[in-house]
Protein backbone atom coordinates (compact mmCIF):
# COMPACT_ATOMS: atom_id res chain seq x y z
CA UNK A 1 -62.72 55.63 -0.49
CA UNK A 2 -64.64 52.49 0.60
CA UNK A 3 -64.21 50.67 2.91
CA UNK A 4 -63.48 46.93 2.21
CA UNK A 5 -66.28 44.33 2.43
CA UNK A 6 -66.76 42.72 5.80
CA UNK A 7 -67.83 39.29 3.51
CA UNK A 8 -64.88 39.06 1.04
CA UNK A 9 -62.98 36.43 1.73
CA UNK A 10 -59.57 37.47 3.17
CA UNK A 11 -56.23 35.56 2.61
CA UNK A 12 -55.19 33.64 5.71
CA UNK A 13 -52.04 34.50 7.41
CA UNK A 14 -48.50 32.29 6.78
CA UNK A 15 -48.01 29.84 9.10
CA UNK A 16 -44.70 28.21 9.90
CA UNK A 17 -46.09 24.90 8.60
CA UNK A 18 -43.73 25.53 5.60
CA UNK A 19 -40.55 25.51 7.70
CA UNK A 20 -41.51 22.78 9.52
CA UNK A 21 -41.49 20.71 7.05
CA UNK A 22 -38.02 21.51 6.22
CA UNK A 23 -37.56 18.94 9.36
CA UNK A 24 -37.90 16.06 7.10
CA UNK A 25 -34.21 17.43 5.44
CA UNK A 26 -33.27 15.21 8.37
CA UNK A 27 -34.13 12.15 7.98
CA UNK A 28 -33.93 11.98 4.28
CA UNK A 29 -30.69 13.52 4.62
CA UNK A 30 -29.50 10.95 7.48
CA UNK A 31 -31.23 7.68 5.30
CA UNK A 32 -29.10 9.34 2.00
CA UNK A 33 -25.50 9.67 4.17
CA UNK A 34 -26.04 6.36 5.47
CA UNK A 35 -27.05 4.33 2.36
CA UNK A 36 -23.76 6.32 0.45
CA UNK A 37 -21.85 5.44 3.36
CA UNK A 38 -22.53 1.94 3.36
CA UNK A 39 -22.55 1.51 -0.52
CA UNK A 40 -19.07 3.25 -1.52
CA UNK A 41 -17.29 2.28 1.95
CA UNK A 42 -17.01 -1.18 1.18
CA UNK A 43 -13.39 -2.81 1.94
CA UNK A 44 -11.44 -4.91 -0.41
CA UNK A 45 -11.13 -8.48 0.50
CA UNK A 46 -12.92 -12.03 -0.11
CA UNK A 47 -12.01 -15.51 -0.74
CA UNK A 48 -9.63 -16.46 -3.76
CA UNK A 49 -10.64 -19.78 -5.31
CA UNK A 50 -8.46 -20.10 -8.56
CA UNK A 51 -5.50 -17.81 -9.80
CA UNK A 52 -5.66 -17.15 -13.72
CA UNK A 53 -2.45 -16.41 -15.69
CA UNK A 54 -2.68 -15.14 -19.20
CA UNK A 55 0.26 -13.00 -20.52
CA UNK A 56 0.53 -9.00 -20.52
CA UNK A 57 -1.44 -7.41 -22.82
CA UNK A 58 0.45 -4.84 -25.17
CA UNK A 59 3.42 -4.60 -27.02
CA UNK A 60 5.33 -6.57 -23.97
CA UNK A 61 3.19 -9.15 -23.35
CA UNK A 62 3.03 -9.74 -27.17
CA UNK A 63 6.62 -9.79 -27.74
CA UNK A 64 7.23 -12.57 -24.78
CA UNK A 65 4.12 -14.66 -26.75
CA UNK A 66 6.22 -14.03 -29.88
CA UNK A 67 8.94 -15.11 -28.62
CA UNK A 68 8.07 -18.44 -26.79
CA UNK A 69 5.78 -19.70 -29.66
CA UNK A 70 9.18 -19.24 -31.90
CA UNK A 71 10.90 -21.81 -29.51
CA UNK A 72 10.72 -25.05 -30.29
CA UNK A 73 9.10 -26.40 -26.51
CA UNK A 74 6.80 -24.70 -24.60
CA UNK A 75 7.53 -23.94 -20.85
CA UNK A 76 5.82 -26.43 -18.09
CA UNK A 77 5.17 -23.60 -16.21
CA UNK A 78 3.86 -23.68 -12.60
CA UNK A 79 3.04 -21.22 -9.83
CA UNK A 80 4.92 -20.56 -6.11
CA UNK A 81 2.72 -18.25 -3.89
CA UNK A 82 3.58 -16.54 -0.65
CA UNK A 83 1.33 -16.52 2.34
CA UNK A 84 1.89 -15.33 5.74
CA UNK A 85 2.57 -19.07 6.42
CA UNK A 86 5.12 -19.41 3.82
CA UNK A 87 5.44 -20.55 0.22
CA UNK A 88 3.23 -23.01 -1.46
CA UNK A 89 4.46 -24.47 -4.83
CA UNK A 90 1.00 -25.50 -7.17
CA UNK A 91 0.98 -27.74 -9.78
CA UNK A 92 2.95 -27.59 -12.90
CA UNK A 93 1.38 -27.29 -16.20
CA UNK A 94 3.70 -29.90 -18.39
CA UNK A 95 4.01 -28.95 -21.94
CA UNK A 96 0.54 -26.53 -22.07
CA UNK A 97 0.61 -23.25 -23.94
CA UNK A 98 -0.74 -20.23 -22.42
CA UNK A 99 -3.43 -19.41 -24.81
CA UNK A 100 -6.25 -17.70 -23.07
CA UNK A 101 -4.97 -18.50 -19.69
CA UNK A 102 -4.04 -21.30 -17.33
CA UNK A 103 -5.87 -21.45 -14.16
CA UNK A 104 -4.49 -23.31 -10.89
CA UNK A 105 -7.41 -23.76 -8.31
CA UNK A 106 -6.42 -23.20 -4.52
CA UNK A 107 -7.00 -25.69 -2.23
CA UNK A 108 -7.90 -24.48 0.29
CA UNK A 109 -8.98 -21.07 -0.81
CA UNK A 110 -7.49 -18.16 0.58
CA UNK A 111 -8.50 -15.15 1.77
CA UNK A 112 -7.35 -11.99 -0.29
CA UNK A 113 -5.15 -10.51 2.34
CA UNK A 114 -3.46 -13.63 3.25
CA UNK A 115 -2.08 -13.50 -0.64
CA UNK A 116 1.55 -11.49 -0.57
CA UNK A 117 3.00 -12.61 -4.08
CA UNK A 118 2.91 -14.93 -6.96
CA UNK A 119 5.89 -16.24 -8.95
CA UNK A 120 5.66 -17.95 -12.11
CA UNK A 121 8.44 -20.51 -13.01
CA UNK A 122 9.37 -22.34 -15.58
CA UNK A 123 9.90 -26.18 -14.51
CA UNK A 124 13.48 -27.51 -15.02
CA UNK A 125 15.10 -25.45 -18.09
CA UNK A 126 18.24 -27.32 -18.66
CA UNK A 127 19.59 -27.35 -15.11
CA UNK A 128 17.41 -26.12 -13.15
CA UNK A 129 13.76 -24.30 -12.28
CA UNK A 130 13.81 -20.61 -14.17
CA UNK A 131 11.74 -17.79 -12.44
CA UNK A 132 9.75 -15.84 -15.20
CA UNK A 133 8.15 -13.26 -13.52
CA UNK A 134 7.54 -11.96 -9.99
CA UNK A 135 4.19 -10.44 -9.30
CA UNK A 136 3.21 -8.44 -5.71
CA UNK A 137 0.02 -8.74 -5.17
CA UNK A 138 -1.93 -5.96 -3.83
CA UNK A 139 -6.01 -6.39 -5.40
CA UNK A 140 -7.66 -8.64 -7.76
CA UNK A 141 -6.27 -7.97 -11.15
CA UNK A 142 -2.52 -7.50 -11.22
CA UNK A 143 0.85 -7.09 -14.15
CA UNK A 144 3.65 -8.48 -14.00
CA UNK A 145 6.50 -7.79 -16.35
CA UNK A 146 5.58 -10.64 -18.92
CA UNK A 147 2.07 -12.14 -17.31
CA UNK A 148 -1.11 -10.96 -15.88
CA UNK A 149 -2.92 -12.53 -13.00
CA UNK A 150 -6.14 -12.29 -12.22
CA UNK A 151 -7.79 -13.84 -9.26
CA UNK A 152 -10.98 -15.87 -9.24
CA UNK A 153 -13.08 -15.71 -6.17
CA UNK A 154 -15.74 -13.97 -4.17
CA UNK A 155 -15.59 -10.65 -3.74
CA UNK A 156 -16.50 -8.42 -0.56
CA UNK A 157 -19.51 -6.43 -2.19
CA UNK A 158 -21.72 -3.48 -0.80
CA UNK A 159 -24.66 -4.71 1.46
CA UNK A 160 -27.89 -5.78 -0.57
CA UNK A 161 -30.13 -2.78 1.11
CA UNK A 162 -27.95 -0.17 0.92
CA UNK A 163 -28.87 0.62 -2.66
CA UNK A 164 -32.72 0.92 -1.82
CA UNK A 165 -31.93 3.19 1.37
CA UNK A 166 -30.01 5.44 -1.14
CA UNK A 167 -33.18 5.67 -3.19
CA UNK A 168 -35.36 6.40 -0.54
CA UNK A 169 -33.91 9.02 1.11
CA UNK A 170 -32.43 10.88 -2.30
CA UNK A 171 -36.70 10.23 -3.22
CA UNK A 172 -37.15 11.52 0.17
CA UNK A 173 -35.33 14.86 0.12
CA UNK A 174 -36.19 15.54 -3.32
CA UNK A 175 -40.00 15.45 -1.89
CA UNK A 176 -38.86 17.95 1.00
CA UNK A 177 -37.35 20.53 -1.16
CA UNK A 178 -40.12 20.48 -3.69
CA UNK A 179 -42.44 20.67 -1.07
CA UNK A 180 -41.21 23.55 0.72
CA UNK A 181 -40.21 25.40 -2.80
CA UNK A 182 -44.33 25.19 -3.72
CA UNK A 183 -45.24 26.38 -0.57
CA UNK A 184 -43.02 29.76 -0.72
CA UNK A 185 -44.56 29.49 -4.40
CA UNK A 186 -48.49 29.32 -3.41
């Protein structure tokens, strides 16, 4: 047996480089968690402007269109809504049919939490005012039993930059691993 050449180059000896880079699962990690956090976690609320009314889609809301176009008037309907601070009649709608939806516009606007429930009436039926439907309101898109309301405002959204952070540190830890799978690799 020889002996092996003195000249031949020789492989060098594993450092821990390759484990230290698994440090960076860290940061990337951390920027990840944080962007998620701040991107999913955002609470419901904002300002309502208007409040839209357009009647229940399906076979309910159908049948109560059915029925009121068959009557010879069409309600003058109009809105109460409860706050906090009490009840707040808006304006009534004389003689208007519902079509793709009658909007009221809040002055001033309100903030999301502040709104507890909307009633829609019909304005002086014979003898008196006749409640139509009673609606809790608890987001921003709501049924009733004959109506749907949706309210028009702005909404609380996720912070511009927490998107990009996402990116970066998903980018970012996607680098690490890949990095420290080609070193065990090579």
């Amino acid at each position: 047996m020889s002996e092996a050449d003195p000249s031949a180059p020789t492989r060098p000896l594993r450092r821990s480089r390759p484990y230290l880079r698994l440090l960076w699962f860290i940061p990337s990690l951390a920027l990840l968690a944080t962007g998620l956090h701040y991107y999913h976690n955002v609470p419901e609320g904002g300002t309502i402007n208007a409040i839209k009314l357009t009647t229940k889609q399906g076979m309910v809301g159908q049948a109560a269109e059915a029925v009121a176009n068959a009557m010879p008037t069409t309600p003058d309907l109009y809105l109460r809504i409860t706050t906090p601070k009490g009840e707040q009649q808006l304006q009534t709608f004389k003689d208007t049919p519902i079509g793709n939806g009658l909007t009221w516009n809040l002055k001033p606007a309100l903030q999301l939490h502040e709104l507890q429930r909307v009633d829609v009436w019909d304005h002086h039926t014979i003898w008196k005012d006749k409640p139509l439907d009673r609606i809790t309101m608890n987001g921003w898109s709501i049924d009733g039993q004959q109506f749907h309301v949706d309210l028009l405002g702005e909404k609380i959204e996720a912070p511009k930059w927490a998107l990009p952070v996402v990116v970066v540190g998903a980018t970012l830890t996607l680098v690490a691993l890949l990095r420290f799978v080609w070193d065990q690799v090579i």
